[in-house]
PDB file of N, CA and C in Angstrom:
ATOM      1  N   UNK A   1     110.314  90.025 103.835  1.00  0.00           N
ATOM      2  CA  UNK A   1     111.390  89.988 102.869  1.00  0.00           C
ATOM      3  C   UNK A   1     112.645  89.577 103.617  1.00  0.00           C
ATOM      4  N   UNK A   2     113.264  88.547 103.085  1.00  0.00           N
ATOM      5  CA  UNK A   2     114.623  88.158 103.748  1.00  0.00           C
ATOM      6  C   UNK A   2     115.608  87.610 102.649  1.00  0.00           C
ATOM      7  N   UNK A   3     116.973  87.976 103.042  1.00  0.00           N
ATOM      8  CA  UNK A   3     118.053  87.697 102.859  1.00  0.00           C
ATOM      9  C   UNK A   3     118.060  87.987 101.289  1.00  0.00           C
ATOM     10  N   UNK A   4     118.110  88.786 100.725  1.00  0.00           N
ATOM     11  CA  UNK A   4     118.224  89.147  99.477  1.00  0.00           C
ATOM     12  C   UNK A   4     119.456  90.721  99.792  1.00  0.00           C
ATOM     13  N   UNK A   5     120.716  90.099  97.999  1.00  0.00           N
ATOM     14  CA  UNK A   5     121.700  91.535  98.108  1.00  0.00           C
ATOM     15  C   UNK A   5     121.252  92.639  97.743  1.00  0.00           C
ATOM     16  N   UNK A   6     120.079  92.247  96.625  1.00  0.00           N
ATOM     17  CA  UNK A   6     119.473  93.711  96.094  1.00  0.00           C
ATOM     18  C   UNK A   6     119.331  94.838  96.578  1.00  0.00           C
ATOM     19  N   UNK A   7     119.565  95.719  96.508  1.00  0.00           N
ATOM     20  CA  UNK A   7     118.807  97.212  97.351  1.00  0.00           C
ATOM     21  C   UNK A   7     117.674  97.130  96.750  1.00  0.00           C
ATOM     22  N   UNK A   8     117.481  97.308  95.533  1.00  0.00           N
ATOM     23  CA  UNK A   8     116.686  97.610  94.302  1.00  0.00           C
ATOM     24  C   UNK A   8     115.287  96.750  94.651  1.00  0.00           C
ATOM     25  N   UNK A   9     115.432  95.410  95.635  1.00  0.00           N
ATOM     26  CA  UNK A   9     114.654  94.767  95.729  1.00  0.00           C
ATOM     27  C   UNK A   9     113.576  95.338  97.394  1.00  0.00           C
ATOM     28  N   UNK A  10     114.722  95.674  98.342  1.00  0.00           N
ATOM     29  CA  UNK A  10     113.925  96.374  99.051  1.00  0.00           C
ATOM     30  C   UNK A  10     113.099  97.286  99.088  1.00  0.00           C
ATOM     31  N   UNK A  11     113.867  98.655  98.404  1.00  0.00           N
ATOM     32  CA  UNK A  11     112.763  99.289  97.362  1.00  0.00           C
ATOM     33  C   UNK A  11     111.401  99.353  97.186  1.00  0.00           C
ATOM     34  N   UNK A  12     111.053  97.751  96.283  1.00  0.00           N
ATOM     35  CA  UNK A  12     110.291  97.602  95.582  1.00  0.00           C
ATOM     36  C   UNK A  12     109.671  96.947  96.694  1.00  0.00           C
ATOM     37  N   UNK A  13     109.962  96.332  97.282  1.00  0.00           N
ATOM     38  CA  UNK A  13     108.931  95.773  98.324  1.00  0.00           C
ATOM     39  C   UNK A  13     108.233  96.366  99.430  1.00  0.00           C
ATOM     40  N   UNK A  14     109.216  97.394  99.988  1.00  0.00           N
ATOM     41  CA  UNK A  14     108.396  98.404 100.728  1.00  0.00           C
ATOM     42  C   UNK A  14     107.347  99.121 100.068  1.00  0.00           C
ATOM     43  N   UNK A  15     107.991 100.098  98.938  1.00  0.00           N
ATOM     44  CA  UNK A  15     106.884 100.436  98.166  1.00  0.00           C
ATOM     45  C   UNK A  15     105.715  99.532  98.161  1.00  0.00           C
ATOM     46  N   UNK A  16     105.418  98.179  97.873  1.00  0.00           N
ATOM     47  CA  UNK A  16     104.510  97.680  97.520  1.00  0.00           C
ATOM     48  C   UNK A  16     103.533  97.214  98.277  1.00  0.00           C
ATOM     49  N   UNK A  17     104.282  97.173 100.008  1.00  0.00           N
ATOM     50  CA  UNK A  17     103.558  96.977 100.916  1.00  0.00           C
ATOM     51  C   UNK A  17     102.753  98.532 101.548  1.00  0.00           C
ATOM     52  N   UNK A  18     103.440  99.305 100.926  1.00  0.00           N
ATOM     53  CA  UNK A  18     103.152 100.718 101.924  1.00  0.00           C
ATOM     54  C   UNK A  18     101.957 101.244 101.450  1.00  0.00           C
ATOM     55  N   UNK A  19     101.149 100.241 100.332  1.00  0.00           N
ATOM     56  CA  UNK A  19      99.460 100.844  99.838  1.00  0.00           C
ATOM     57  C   UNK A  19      98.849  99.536 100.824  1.00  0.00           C
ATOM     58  N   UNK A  20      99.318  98.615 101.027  1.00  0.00           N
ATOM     59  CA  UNK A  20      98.017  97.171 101.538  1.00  0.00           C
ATOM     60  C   UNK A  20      97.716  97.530 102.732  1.00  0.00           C
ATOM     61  N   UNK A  21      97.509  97.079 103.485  1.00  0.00           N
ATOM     62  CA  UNK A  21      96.776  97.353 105.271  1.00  0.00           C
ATOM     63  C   UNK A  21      98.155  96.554 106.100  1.00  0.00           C
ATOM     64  N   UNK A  22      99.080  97.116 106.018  1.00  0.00           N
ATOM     65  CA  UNK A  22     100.303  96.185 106.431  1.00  0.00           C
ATOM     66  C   UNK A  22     100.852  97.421 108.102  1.00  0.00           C
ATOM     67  N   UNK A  23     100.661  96.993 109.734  1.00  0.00           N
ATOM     68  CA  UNK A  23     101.234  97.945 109.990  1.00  0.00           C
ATOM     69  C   UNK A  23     102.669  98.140 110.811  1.00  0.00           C
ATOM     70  N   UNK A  24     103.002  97.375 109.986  1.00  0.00           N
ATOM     71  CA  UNK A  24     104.661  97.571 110.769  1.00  0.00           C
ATOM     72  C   UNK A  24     105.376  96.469 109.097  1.00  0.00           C
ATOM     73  N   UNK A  25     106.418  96.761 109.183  1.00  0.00           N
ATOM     74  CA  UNK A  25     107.408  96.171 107.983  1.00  0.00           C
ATOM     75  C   UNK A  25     108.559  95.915 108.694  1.00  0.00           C
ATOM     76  N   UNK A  26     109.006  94.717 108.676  1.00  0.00           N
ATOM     77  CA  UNK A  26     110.200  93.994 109.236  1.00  0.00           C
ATOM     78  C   UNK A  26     110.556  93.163 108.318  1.00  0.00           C
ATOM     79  N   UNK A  27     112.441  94.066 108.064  1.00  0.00           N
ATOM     80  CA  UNK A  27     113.447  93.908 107.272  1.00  0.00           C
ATOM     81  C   UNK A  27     114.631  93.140 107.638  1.00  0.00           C
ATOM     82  N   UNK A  28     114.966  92.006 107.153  1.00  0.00           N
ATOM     83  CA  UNK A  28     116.025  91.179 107.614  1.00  0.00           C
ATOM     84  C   UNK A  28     116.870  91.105 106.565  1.00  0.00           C
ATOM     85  N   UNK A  29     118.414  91.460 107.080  1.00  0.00           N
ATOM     86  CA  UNK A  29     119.091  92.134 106.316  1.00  0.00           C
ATOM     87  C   UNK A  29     120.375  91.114 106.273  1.00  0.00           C
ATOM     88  N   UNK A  30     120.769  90.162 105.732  1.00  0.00           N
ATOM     89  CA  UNK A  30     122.022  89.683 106.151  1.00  0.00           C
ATOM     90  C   UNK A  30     123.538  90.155 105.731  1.00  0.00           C
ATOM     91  N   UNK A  31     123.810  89.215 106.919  1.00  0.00           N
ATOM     92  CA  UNK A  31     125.035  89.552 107.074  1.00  0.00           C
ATOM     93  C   UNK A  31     126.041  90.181 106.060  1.00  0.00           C
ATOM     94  N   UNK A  32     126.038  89.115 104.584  1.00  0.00           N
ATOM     95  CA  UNK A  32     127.346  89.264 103.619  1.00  0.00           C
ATOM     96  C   UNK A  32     126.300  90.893 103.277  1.00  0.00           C
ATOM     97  N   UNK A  33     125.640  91.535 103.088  1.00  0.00           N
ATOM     98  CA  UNK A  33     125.534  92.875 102.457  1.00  0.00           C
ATOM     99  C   UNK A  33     126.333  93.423 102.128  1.00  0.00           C
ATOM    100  N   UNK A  34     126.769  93.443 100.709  1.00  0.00           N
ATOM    101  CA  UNK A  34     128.231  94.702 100.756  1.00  0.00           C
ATOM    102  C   UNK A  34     128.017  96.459 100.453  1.00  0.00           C
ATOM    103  N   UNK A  35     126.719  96.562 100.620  1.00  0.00           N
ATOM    104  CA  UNK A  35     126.540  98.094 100.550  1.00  0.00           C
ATOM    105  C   UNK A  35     125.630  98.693 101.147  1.00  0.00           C
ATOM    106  N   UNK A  36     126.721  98.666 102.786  1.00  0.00           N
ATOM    107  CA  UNK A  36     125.820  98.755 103.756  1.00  0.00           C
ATOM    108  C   UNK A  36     125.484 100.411 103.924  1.00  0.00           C
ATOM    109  N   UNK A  37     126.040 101.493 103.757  1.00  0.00           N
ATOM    110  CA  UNK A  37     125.590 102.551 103.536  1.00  0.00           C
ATOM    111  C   UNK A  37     124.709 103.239 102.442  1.00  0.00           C
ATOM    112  N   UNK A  38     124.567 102.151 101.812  1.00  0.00           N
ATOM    113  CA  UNK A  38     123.310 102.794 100.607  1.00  0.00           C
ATOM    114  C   UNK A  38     122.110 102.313 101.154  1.00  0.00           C
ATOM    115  N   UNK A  39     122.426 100.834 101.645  1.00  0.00           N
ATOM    116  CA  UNK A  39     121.174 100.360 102.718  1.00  0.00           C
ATOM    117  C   UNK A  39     120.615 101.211 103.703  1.00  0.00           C
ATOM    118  N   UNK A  40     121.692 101.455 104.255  1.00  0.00           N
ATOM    119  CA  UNK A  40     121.256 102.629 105.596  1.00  0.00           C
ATOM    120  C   UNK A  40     120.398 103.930 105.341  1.00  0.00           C
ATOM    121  N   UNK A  41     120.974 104.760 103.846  1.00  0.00           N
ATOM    122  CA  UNK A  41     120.694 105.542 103.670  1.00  0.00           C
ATOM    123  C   UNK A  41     118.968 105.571 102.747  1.00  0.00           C
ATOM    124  N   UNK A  42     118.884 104.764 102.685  1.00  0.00           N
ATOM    125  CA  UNK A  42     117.907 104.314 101.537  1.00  0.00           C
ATOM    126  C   UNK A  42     116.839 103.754 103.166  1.00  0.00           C
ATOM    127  N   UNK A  43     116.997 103.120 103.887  1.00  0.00           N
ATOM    128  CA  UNK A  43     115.936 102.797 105.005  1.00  0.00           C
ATOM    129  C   UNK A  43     115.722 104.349 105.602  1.00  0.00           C
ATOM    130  N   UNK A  44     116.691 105.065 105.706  1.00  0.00           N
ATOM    131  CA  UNK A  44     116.201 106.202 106.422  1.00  0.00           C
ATOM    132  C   UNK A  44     115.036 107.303 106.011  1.00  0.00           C
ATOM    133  N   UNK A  45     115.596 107.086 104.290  1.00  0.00           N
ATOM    134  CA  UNK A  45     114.432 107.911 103.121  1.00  0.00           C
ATOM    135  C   UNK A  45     113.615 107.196 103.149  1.00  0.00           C
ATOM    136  N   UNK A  46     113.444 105.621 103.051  1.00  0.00           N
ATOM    137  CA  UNK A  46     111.963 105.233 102.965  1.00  0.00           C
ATOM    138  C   UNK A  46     111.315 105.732 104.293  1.00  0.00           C
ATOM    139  N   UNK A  47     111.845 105.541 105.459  1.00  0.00           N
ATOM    140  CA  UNK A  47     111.150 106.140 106.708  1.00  0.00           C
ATOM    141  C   UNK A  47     110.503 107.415 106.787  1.00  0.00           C
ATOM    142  N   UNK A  48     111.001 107.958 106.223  1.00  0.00           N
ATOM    143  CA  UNK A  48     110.861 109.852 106.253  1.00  0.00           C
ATOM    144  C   UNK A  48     109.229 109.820 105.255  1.00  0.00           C
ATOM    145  N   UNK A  49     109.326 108.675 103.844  1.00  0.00           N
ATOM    146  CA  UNK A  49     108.290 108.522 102.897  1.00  0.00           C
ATOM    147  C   UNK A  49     107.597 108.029 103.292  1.00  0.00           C
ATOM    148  N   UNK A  50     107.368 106.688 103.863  1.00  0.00           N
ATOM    149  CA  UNK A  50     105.802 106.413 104.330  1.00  0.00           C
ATOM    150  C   UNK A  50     105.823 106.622 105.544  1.00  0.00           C
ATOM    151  N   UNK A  51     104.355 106.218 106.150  1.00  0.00           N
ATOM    152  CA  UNK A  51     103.939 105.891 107.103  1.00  0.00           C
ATOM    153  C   UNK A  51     103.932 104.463 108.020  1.00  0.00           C
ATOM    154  N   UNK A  52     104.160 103.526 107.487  1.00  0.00           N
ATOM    155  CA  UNK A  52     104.328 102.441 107.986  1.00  0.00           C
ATOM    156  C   UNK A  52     105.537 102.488 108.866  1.00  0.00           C
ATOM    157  N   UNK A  53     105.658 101.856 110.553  1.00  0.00           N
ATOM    158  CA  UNK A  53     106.841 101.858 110.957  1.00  0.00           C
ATOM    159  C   UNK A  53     107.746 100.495 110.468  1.00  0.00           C
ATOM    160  N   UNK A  54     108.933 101.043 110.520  1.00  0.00           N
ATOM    161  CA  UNK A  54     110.001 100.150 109.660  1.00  0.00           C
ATOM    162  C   UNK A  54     110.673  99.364 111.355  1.00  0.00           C
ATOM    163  N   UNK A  55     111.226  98.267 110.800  1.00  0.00           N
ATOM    164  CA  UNK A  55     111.604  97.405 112.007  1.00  0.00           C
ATOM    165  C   UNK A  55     113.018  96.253 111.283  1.00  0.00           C
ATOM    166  N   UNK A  56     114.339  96.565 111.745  1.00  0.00           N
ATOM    167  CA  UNK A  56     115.336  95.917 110.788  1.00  0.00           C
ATOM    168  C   UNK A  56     115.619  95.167 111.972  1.00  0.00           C
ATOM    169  N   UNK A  57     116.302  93.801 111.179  1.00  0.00           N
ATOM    170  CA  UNK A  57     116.973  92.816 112.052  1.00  0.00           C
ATOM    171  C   UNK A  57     117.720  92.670 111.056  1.00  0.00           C
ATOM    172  N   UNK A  58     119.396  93.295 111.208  1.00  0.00           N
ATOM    173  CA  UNK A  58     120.505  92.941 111.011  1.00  0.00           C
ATOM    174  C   UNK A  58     121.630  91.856 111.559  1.00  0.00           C
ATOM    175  N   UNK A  59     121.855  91.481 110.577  1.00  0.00           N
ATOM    176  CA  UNK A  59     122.405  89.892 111.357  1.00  0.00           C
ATOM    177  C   UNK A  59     123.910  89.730 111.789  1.00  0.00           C
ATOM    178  N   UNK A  60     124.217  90.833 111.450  1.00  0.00           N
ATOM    179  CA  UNK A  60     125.890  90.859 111.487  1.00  0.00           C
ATOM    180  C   UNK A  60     126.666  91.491 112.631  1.00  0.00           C
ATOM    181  N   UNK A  61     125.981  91.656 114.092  1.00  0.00           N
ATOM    182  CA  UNK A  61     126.037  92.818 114.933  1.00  0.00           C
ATOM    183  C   UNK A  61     127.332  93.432 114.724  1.00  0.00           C
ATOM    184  N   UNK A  62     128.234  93.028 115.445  1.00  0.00           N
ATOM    185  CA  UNK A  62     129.666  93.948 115.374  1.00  0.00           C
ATOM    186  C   UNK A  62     130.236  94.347 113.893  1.00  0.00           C
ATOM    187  N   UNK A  63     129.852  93.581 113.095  1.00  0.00           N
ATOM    188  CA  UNK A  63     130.025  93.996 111.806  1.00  0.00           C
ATOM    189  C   UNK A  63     129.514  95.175 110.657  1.00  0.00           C
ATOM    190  N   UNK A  64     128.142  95.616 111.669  1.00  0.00           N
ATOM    191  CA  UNK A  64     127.637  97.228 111.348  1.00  0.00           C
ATOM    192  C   UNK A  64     126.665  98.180 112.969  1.00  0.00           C
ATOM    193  N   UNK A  65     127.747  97.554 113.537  1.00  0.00           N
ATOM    194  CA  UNK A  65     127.652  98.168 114.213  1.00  0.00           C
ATOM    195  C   UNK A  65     126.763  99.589 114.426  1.00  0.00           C
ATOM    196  N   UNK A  66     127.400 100.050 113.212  1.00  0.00           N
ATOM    197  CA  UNK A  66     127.497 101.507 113.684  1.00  0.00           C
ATOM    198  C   UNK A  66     126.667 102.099 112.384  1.00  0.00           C
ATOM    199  N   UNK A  67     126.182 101.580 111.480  1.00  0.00           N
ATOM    200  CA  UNK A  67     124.897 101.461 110.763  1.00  0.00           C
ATOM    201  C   UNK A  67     123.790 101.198 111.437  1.00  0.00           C
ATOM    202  N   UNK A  68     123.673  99.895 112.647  1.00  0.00           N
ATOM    203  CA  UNK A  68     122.502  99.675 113.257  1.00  0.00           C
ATOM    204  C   UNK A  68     122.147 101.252 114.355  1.00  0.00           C
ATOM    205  N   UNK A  69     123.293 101.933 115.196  1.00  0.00           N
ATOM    206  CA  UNK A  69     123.051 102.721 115.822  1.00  0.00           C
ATOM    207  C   UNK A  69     122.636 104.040 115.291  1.00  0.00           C
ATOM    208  N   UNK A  70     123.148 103.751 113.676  1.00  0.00           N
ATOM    209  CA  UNK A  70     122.663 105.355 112.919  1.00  0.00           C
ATOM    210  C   UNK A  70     121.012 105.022 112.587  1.00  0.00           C
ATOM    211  N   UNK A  71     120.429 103.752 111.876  1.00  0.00           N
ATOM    212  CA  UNK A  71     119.124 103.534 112.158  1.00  0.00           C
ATOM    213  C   UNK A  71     118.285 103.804 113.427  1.00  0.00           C
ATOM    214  N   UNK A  72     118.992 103.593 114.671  1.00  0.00           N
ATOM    215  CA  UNK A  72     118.500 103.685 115.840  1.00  0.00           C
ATOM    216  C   UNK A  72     117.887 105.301 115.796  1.00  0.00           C
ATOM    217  N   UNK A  73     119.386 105.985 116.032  1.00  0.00           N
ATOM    218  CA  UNK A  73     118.997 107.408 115.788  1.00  0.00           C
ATOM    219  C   UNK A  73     118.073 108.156 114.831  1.00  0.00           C
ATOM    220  N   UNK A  74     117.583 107.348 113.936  1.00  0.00           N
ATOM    221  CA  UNK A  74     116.826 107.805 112.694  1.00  0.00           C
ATOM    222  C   UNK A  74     115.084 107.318 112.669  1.00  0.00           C
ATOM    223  N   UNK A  75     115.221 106.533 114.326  1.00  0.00           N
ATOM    224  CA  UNK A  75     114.146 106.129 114.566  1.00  0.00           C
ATOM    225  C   UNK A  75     113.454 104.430 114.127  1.00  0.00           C
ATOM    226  N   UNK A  76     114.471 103.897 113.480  1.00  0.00           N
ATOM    227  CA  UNK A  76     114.371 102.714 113.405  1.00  0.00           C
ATOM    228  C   UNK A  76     114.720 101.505 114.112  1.00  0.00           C
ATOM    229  N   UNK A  77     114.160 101.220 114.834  1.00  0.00           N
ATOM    230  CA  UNK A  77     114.378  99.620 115.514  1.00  0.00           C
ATOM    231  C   UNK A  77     115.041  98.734 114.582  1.00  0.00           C
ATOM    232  N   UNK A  78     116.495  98.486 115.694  1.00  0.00           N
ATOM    233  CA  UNK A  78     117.175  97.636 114.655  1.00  0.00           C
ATOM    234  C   UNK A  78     117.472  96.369 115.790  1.00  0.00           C
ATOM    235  N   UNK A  79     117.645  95.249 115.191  1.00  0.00           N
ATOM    236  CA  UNK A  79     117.669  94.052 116.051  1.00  0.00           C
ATOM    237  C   UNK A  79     118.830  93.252 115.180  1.00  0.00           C
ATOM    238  N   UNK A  80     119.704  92.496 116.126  1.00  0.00           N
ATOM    239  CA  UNK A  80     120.690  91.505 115.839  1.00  0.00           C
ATOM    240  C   UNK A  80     119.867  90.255 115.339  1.00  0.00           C
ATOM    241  N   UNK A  81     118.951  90.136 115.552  1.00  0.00           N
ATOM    242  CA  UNK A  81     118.008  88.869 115.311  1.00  0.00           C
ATOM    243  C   UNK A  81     116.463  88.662 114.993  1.00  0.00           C
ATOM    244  N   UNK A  82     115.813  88.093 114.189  1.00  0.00           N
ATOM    245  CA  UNK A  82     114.881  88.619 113.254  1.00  0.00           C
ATOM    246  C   UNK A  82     114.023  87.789 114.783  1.00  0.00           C
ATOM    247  N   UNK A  83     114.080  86.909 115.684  1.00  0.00           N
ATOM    248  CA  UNK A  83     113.494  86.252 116.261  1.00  0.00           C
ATOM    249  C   UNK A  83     113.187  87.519 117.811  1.00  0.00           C
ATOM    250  N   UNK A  84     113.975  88.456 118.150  1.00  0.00           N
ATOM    251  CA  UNK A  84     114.149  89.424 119.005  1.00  0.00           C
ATOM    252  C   UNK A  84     112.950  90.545 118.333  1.00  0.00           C
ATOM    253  N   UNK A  85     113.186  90.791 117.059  1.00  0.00           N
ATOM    254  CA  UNK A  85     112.561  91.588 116.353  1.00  0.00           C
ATOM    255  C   UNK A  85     111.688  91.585 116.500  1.00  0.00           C
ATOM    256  N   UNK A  86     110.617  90.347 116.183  1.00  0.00           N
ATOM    257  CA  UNK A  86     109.146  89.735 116.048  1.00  0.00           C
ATOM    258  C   UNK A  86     108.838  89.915 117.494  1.00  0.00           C
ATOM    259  N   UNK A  87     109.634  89.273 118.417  1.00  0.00           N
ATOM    260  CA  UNK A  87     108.932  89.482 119.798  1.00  0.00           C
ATOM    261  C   UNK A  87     108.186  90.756 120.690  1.00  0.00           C
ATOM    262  N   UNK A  88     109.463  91.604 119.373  1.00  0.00           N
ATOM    263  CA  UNK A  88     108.941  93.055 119.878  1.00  0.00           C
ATOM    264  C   UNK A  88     108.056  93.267 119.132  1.00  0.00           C
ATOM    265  N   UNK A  89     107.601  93.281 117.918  1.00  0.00           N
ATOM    266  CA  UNK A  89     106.582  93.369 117.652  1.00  0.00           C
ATOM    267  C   UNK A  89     105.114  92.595 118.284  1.00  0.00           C
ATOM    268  N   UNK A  90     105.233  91.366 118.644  1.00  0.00           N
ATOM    269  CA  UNK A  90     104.288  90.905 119.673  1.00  0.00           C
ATOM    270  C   UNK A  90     103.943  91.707 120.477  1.00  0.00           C
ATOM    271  N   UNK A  91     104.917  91.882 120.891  1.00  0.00           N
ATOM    272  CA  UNK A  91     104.448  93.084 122.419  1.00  0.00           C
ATOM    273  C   UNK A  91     103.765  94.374 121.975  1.00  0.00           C
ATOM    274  N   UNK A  92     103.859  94.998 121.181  1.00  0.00           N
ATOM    275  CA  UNK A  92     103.677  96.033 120.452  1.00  0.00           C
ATOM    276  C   UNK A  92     102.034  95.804 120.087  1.00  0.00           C
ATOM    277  N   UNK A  93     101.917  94.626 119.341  1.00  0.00           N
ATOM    278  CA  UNK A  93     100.521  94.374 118.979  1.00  0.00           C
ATOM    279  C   UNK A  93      99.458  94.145 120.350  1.00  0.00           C
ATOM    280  N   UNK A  94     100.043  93.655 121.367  1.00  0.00           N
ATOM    281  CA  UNK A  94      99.465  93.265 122.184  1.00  0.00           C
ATOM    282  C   UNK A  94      99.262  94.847 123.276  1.00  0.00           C
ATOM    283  N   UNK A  95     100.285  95.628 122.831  1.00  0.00           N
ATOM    284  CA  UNK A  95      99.838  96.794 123.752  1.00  0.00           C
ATOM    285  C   UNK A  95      99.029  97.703 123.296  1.00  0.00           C
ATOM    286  N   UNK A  96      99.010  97.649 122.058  1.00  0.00           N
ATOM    287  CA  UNK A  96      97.716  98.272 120.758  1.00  0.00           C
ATOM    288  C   UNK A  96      96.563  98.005 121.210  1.00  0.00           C
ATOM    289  N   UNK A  97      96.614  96.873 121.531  1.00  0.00           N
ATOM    290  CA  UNK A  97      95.129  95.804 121.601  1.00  0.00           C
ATOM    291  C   UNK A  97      94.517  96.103 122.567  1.00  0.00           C
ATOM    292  N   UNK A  98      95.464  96.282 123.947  1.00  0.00           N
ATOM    293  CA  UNK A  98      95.315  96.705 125.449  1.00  0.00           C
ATOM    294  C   UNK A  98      94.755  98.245 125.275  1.00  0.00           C
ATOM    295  N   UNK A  99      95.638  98.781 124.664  1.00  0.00           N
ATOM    296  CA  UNK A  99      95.204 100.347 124.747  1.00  0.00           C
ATOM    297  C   UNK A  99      93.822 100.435 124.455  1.00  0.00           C
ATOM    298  N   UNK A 100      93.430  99.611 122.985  1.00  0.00           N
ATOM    299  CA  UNK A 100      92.199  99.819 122.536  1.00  0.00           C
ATOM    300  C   UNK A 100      91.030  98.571 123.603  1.00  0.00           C
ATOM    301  N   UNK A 101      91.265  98.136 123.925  1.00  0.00           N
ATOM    302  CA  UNK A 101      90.056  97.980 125.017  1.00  0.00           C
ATOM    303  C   UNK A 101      89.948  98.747 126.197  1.00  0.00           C
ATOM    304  N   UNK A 102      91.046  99.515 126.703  1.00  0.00           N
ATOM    305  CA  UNK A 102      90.999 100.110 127.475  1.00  0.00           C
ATOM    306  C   UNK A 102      90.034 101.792 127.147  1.00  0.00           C
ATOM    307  N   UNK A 103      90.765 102.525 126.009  1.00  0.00           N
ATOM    308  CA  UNK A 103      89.484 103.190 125.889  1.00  0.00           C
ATOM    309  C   UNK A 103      88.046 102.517 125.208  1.00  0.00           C
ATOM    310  N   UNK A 104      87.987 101.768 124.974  1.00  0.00           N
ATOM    311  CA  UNK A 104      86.332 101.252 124.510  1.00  0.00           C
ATOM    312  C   UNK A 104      85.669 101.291 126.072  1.00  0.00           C
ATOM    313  N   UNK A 105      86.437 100.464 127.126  1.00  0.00           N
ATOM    314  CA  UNK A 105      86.214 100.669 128.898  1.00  0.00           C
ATOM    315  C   UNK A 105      85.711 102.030 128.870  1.00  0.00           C
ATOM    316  N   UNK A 106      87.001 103.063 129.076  1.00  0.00           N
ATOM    317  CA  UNK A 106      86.633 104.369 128.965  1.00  0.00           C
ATOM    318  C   UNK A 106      85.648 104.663 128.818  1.00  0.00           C
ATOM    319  N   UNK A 107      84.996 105.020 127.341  1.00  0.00           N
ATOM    320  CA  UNK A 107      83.792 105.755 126.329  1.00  0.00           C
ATOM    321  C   UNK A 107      82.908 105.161 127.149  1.00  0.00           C
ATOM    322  N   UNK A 108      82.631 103.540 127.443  1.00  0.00           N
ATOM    323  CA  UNK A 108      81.599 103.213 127.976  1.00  0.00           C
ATOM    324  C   UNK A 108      81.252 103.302 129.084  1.00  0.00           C
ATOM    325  N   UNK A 109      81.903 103.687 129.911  1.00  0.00           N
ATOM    326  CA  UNK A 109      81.747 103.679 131.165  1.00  0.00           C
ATOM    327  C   UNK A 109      81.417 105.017 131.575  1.00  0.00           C
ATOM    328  N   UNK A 110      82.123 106.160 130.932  1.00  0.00           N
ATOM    329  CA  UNK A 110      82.259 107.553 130.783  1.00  0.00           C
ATOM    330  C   UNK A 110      80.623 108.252 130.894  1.00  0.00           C
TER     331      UNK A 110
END
């Protein structure tokens, strides 16, 4: 989901991903947003509600500053750039992947 003002629309899209086999959700949030504390507050409740980890790339750095660091604290990865974002998620998938051959090694070898 990108660049949309809606809240109403994020919402609905998390919700809709949080039944499919989806495991990470990355939110790109731009810049003009003018209601950036309902945003904030509304990513933090969806976090607390599902299970899926949430992953924001806000585009406006100095401009919410201090929204991205309250996500931080709330356990959400927040990124200045949706291209920073993804990378971390690469890595992420790729250390999943590692972990899980590493115990399959394990069990079998065990």
């Amino acid at each position: 989901m990108t660049f949309t003002r809606e809240e109403n629309l994020y919402y609905r899209c998390i919700e809709t991903l949080k039944y499919d086999e989806v495991d990470i959700i990355l939110i790109t949030i731009p810049s003009h947003f003018d209601t950036k504390e309902e945003l904030l507050s509304f990513l933090v409740e969806a976090k607390k509600k599902i299970k899926i980890p949430l992953m924001v790339a806000w585009l406006c750095a100095d401009e919410v500053e201090q929204q991205r660091r309250s996500l931080w604290k709330a356990g959400i990865p927040t990124f200045i750039d949706p291209q920073q974002a993804s990378i971390c998620i690469k890595h992420l998938v790729w250390y999943g992947q590692w972990l899980n051959k590493k115990n399959e090694y394990y069990y079998t070898v065990s």
